[in-house]
Protein backbone atom coordinates (compact mmCIF):
# COMPACT_ATOMS: atom_id res chain seq x y z
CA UNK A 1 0.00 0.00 0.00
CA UNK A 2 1.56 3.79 -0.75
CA UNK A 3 1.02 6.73 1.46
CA UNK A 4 -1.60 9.33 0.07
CA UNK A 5 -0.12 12.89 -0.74
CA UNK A 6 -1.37 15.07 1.82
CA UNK A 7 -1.62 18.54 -0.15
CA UNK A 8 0.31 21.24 1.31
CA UNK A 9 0.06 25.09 0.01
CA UNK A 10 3.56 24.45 -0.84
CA UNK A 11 2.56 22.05 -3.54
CA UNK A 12 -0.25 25.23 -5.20
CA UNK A 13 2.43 27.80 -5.96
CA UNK A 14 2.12 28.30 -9.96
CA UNK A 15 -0.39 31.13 -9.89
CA UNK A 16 -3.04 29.11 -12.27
CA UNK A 17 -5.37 25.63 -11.92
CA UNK A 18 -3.44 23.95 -14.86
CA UNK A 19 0.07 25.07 -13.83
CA UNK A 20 -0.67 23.69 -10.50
CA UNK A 21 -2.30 20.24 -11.74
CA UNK A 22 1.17 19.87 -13.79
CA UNK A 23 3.41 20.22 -10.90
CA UNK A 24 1.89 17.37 -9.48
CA UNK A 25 5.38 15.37 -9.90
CA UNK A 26 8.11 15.73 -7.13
CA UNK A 27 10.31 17.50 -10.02
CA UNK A 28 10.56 17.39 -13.84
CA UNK A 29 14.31 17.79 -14.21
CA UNK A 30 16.90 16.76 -13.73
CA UNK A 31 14.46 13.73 -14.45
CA UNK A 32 11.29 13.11 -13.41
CA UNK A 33 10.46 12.73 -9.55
CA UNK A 34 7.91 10.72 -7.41
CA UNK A 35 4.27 11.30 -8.88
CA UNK A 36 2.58 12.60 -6.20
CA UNK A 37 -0.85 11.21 -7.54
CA UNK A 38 0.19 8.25 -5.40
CA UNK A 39 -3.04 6.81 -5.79
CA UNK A 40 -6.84 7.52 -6.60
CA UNK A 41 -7.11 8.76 -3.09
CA UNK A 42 -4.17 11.55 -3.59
CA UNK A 43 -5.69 13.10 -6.98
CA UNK A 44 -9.21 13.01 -4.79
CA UNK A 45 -7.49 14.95 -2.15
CA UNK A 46 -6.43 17.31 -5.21
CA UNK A 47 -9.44 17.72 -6.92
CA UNK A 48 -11.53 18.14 -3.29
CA UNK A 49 -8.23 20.89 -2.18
CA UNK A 50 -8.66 22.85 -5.31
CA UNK A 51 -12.44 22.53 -4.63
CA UNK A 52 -13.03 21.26 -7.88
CA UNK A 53 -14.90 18.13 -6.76
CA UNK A 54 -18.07 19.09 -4.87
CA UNK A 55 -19.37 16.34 -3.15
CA UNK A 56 -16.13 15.14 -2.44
CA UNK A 57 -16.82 12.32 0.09
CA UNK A 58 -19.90 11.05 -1.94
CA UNK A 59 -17.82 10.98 -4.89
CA UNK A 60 -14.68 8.44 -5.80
CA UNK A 61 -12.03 8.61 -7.94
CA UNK A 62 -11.38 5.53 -10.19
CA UNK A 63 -8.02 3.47 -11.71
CA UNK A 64 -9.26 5.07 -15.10
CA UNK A 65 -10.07 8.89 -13.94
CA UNK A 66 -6.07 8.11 -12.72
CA UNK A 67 -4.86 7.47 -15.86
CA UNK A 68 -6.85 10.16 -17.52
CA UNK A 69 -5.41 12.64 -14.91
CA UNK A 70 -1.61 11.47 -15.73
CA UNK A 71 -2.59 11.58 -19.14
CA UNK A 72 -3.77 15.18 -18.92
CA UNK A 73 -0.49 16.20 -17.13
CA UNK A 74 1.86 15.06 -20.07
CA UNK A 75 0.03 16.84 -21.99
CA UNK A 76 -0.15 20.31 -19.90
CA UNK A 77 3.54 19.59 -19.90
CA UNK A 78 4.45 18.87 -23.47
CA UNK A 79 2.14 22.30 -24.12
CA UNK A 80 3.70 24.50 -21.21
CA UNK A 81 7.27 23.45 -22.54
CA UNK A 82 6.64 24.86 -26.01
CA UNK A 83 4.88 27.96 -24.10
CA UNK A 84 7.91 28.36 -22.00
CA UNK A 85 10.39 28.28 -24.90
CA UNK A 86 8.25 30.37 -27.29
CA UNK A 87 7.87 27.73 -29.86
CA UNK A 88 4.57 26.51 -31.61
CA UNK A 89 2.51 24.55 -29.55
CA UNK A 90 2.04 20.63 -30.83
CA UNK A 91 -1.18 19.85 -32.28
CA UNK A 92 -1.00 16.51 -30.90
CA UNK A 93 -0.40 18.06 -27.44
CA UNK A 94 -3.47 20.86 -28.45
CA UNK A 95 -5.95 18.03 -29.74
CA UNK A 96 -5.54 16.32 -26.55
CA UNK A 97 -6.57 18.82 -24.53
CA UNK A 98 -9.13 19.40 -26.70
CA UNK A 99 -10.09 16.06 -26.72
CA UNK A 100 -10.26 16.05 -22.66
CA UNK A 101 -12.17 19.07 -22.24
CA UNK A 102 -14.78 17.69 -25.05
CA UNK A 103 -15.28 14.28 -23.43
CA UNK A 104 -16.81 15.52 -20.02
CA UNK A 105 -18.38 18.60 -20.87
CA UNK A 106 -21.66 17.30 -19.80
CA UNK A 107 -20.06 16.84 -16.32
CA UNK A 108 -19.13 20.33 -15.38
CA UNK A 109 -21.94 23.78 -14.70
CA UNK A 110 -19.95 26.76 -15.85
CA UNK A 111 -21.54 29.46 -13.55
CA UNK A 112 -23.02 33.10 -14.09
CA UNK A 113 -19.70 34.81 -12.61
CA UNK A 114 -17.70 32.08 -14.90
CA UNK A 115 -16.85 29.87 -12.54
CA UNK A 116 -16.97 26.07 -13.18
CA UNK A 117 -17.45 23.32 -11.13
CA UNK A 118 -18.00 19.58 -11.09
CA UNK A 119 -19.81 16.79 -9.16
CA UNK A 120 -17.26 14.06 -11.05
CA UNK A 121 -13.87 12.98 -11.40
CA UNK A 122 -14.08 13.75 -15.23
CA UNK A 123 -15.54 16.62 -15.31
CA UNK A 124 -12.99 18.28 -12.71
CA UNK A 125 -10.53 16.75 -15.18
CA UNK A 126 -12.23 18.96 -18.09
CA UNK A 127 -11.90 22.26 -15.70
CA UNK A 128 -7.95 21.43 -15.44
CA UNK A 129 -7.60 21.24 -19.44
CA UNK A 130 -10.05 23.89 -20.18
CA UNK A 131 -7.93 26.12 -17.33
CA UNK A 132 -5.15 24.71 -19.12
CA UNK A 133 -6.35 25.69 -23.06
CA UNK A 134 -7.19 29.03 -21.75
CA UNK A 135 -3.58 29.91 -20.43
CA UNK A 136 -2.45 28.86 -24.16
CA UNK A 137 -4.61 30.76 -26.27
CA UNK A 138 -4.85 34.00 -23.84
CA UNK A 139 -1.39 34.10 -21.88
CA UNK A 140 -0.78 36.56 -19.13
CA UNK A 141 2.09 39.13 -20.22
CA UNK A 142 4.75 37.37 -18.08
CA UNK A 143 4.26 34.29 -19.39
CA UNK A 144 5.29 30.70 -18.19
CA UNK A 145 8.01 29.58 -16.79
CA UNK A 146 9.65 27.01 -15.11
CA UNK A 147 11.80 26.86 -11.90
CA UNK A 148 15.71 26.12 -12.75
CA UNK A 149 16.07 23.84 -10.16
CA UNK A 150 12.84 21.34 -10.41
CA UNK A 151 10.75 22.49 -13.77
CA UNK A 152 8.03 23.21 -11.92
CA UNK A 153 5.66 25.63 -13.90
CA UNK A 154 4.78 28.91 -12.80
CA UNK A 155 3.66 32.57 -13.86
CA UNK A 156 6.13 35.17 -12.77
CA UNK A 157 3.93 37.96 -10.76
CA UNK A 158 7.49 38.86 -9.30
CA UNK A 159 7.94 42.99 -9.50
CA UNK A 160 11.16 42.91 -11.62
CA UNK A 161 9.84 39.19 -13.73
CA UNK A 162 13.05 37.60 -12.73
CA UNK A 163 11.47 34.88 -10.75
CA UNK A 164 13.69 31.62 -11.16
CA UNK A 165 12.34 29.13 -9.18
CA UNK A 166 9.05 27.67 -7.67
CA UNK A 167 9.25 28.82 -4.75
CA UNK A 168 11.77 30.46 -2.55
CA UNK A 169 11.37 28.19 0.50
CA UNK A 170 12.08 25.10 -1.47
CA UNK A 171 13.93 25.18 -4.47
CA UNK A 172 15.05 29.04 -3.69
CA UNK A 173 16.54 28.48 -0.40
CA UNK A 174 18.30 24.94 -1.94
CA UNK A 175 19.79 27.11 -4.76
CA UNK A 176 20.94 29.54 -1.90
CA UNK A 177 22.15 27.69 0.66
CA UNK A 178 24.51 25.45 -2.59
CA UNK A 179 25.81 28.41 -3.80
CA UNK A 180 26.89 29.83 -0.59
CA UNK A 181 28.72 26.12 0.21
CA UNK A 182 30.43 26.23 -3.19
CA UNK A 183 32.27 29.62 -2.53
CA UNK A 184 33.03 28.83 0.94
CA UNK A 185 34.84 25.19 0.28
């Protein structure tokens, strides 16, 4: 049996739904980390933190709505890469987020202040790519980026937009603390 992911604000640092839902790896780089959707539990306890799942406890989170989520994250990856580095975004990549958001459509209530929600695993799934196909086509004027020392995504809301990594309590303070042993060997 694996331990659940118990979600931490330190883990919803991006700035955006999508961004967020593709961090959801210990790191990207140098190679890719633990998945922290452990289990169906752990992306339940995501989807229910982000309040995306409504009736949470009457609601659970199958082997397939797992796959579906891991298969959504490549994809938000393979999409916020190409974002990050300026270069055209893969149709493949494009269609597949497409292809999410289309399949559970049904499943979500888009609200009169434009807020969407869902009573299913799917359908929460279809907020995260339409979240995600909405940062693509209408990007905020920072952009995305990704931190230098994990690749976790992130919009840079810094004053100066010289943000480097996710966070400075994690990666920042790592980055710090290496630096400062390097030039005092």
């Amino acid at each position: 049996m694996t331990n659940s992911t118990e979600w931490l604000e330190d883990h919803f640092i991006a700035g955006n739904l999508a961004l967020d839902f593709a961090n959801t790896v210990y790191r990207r780089w140098p190679e890719i980390g633990t998945d922290l959707f452990t289990d169906t539990d752990a992306l339940a306890a995501w989807l229910t933190r982000t309040r995306l799942l409504q009736d949470a406890p009457r609601v659970s989170v199958t082997e397939g709505n797992l796959e579906e989520a891991r298969t959504l994250r490549t994809l938000l990856w393979t999409v916020f890469d190409a974002h990050r580095d300026r270069r055209t975004i893969p149709a493949d990549a494009f269609a597949g987020l497409l292809d999410i958001a289309r399949r559970s459509i049904a499943d979500v209530a888009i609200h009169a202040d434009g807020c969407i929600s869902s009573h299913d695993p799917r359908g929460a799934l279809t907020v995260v790519a339409l979240s995600g196909l909405t940062l693509v086509l209408d990007p905020p004027p920072q952009g995305v980026r990704a931190c230098d020392r994990c690749g976790w995504f992130f919009i840079d809301s810094s004053r100066g937009r010289r943000r480097r990594w996710c966070s400075m309590k994690t990666c920042g303070n790592q980055a710090k603390a290496a630096r400062y042993r390097s030039s005092h060997l």
